[in-house]
N, C-alpha and C. Protein backbone atom coordinates (compact mmCIF):
# COMPACT_ATOMS: atom_id res chain seq x y z
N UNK A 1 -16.24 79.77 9.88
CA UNK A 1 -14.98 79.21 10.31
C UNK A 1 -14.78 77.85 9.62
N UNK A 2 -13.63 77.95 8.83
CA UNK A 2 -13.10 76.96 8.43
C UNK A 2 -12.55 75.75 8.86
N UNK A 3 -12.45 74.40 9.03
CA UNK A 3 -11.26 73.77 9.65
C UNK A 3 -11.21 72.63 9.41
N UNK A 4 -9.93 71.89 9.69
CA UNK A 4 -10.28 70.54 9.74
C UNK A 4 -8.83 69.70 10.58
N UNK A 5 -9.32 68.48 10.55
CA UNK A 5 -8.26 67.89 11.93
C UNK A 5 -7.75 66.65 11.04
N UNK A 6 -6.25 66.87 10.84
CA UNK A 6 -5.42 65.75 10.18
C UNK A 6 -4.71 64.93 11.48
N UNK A 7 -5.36 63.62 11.25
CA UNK A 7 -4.91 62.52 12.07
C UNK A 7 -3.01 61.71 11.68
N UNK A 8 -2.66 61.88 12.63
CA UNK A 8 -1.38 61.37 12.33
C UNK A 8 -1.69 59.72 11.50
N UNK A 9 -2.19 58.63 12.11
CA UNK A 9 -2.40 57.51 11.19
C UNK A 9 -3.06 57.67 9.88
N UNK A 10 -3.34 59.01 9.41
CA UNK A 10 -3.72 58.91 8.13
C UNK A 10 -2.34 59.60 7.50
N UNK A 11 -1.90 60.51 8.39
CA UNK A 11 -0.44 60.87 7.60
C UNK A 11 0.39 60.33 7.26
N UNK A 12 0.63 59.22 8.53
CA UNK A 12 1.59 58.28 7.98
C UNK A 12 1.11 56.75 7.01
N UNK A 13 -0.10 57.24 6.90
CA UNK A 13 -0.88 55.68 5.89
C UNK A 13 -0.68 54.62 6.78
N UNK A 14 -1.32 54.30 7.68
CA UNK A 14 -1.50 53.13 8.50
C UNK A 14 -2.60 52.17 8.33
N UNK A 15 -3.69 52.96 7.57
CA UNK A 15 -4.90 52.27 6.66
C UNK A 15 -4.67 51.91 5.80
N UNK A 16 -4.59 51.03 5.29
CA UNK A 16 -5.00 50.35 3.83
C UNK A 16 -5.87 50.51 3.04
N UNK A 17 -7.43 51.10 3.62
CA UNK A 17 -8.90 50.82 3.16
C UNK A 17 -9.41 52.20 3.22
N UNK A 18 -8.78 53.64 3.48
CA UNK A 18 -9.34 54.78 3.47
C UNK A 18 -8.39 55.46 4.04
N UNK A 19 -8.11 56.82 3.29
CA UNK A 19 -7.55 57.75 3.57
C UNK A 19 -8.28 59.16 2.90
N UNK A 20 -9.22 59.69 3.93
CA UNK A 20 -9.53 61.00 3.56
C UNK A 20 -9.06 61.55 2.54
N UNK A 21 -10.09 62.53 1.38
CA UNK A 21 -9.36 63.43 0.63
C UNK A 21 -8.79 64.21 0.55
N UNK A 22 -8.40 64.64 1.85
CA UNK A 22 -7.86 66.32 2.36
C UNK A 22 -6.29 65.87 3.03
N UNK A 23 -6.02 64.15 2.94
CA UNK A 23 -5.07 64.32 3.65
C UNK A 23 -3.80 64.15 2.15
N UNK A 24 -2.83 64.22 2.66
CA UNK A 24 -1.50 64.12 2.38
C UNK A 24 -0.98 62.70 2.93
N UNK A 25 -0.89 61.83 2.19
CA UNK A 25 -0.08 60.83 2.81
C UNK A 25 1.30 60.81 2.53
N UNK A 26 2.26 61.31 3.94
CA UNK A 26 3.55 61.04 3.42
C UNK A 26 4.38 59.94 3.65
N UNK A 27 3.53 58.85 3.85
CA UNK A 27 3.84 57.58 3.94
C UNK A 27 3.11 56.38 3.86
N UNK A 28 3.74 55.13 3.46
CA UNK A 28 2.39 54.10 3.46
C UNK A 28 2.98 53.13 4.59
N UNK A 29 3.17 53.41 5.71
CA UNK A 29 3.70 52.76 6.76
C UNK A 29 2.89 50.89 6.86
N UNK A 30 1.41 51.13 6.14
CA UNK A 30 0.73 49.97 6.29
C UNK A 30 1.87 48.99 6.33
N UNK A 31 1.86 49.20 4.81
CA UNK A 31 2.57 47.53 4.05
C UNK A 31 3.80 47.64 4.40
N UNK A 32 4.82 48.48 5.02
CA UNK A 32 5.73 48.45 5.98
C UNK A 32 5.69 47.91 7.26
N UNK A 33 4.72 47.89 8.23
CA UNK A 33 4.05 47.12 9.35
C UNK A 33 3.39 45.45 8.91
N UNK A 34 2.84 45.65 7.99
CA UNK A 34 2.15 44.60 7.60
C UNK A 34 3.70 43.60 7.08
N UNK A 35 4.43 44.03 6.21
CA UNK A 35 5.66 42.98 6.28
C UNK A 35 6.69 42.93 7.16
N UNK A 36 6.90 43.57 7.90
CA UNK A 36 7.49 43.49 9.30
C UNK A 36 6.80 42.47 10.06
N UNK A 37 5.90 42.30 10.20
CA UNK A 37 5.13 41.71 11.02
C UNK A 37 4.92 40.32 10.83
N UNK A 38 4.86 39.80 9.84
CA UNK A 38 4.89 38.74 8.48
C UNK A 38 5.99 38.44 8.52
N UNK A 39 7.55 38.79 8.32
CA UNK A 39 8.74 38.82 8.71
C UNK A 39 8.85 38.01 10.11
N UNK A 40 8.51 38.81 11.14
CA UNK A 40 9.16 38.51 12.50
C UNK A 40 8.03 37.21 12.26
N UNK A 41 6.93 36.99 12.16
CA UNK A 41 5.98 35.67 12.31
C UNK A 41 6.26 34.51 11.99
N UNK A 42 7.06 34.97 10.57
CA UNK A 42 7.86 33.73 9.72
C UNK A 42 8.90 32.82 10.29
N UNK A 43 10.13 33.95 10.81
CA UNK A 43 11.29 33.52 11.94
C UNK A 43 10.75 33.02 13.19
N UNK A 44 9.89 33.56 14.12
CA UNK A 44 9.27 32.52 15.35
C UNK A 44 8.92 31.25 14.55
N UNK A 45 7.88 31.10 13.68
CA UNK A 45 7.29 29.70 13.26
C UNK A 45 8.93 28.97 12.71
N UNK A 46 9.73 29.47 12.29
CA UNK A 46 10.86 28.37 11.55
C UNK A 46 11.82 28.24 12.57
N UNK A 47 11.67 28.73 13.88
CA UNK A 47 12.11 28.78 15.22
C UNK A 47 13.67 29.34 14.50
N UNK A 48 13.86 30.49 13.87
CA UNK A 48 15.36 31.36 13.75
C UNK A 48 15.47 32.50 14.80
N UNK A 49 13.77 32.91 15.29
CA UNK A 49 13.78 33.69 16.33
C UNK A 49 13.03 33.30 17.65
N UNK A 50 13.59 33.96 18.97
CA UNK A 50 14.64 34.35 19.16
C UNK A 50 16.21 33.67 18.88
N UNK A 51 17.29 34.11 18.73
CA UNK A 51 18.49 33.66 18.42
C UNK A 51 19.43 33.84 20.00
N UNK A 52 20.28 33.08 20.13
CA UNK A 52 21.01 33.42 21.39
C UNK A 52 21.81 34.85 21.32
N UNK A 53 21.65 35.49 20.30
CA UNK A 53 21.81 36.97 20.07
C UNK A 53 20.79 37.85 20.98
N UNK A 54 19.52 37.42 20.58
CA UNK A 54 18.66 38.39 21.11
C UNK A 54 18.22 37.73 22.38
N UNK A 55 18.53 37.26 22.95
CA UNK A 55 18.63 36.77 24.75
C UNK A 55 19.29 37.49 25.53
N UNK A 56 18.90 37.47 26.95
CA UNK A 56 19.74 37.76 28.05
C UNK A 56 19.91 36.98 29.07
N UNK A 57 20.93 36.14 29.43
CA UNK A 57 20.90 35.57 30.84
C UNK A 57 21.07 35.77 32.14
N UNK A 58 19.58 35.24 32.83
CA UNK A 58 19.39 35.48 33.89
C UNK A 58 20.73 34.67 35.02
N UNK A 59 21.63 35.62 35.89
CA UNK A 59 22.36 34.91 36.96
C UNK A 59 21.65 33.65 37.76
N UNK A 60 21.64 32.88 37.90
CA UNK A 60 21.14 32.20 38.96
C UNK A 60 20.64 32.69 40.22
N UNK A 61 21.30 32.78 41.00
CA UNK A 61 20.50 33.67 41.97
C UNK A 61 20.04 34.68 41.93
N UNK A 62 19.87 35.39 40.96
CA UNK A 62 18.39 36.31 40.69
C UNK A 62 17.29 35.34 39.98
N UNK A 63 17.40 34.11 39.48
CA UNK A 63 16.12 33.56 39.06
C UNK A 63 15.94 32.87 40.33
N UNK A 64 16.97 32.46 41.41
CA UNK A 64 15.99 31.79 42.62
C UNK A 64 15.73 32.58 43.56
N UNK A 65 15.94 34.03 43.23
CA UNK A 65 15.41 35.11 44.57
C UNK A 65 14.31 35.67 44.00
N UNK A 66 13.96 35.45 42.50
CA UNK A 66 12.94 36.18 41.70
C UNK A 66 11.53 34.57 42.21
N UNK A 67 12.15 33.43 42.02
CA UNK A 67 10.90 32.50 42.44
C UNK A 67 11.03 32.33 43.70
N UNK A 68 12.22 32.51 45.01
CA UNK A 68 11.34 32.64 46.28
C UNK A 68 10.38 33.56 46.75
N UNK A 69 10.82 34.97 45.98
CA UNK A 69 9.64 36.15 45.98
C UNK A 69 8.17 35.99 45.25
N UNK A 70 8.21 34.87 44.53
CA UNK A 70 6.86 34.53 43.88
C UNK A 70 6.26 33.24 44.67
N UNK A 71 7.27 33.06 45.55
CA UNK A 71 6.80 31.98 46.58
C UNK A 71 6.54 30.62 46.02
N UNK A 72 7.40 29.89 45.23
CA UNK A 72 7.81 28.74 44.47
C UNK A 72 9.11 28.04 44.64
């Protein structure tokens, strides 16, 4: 009996440093994650993120019924 077991993170290339010989990579998602990630890190440190775009404001009285329930 023949067989063998293809892992989705090798399908989609999520390694950088090894990918079996039997697999097929139909993607290199790494360096897609890896600059995404590098990206969003860049915008927090130059403080562009978050933006008052990507916020939601809390009503007032749900932030003082949310800290009398935390007992503050």
């Amino acid at each position: 009996c023949d067989g063998q077991v293809l892992v989705t993170h090798d399908l989609l290339g999520l390694f950088d440093r090894f990918t079996p010989k039997f697999v097929k990579q139909y993607a290199n998602l790494h360096s897609v994650i890896a600059q995404a990630l590098a990206a969003y890190r860049d915008e927090v440190e130059a403080g562009q993120f978050p933006a008052p775009e990507h916020t939601v404001n809390m009503p007032d009285e749900t932030w003082e019924a949310l800290l009398a329930e935390v007992g503050e």
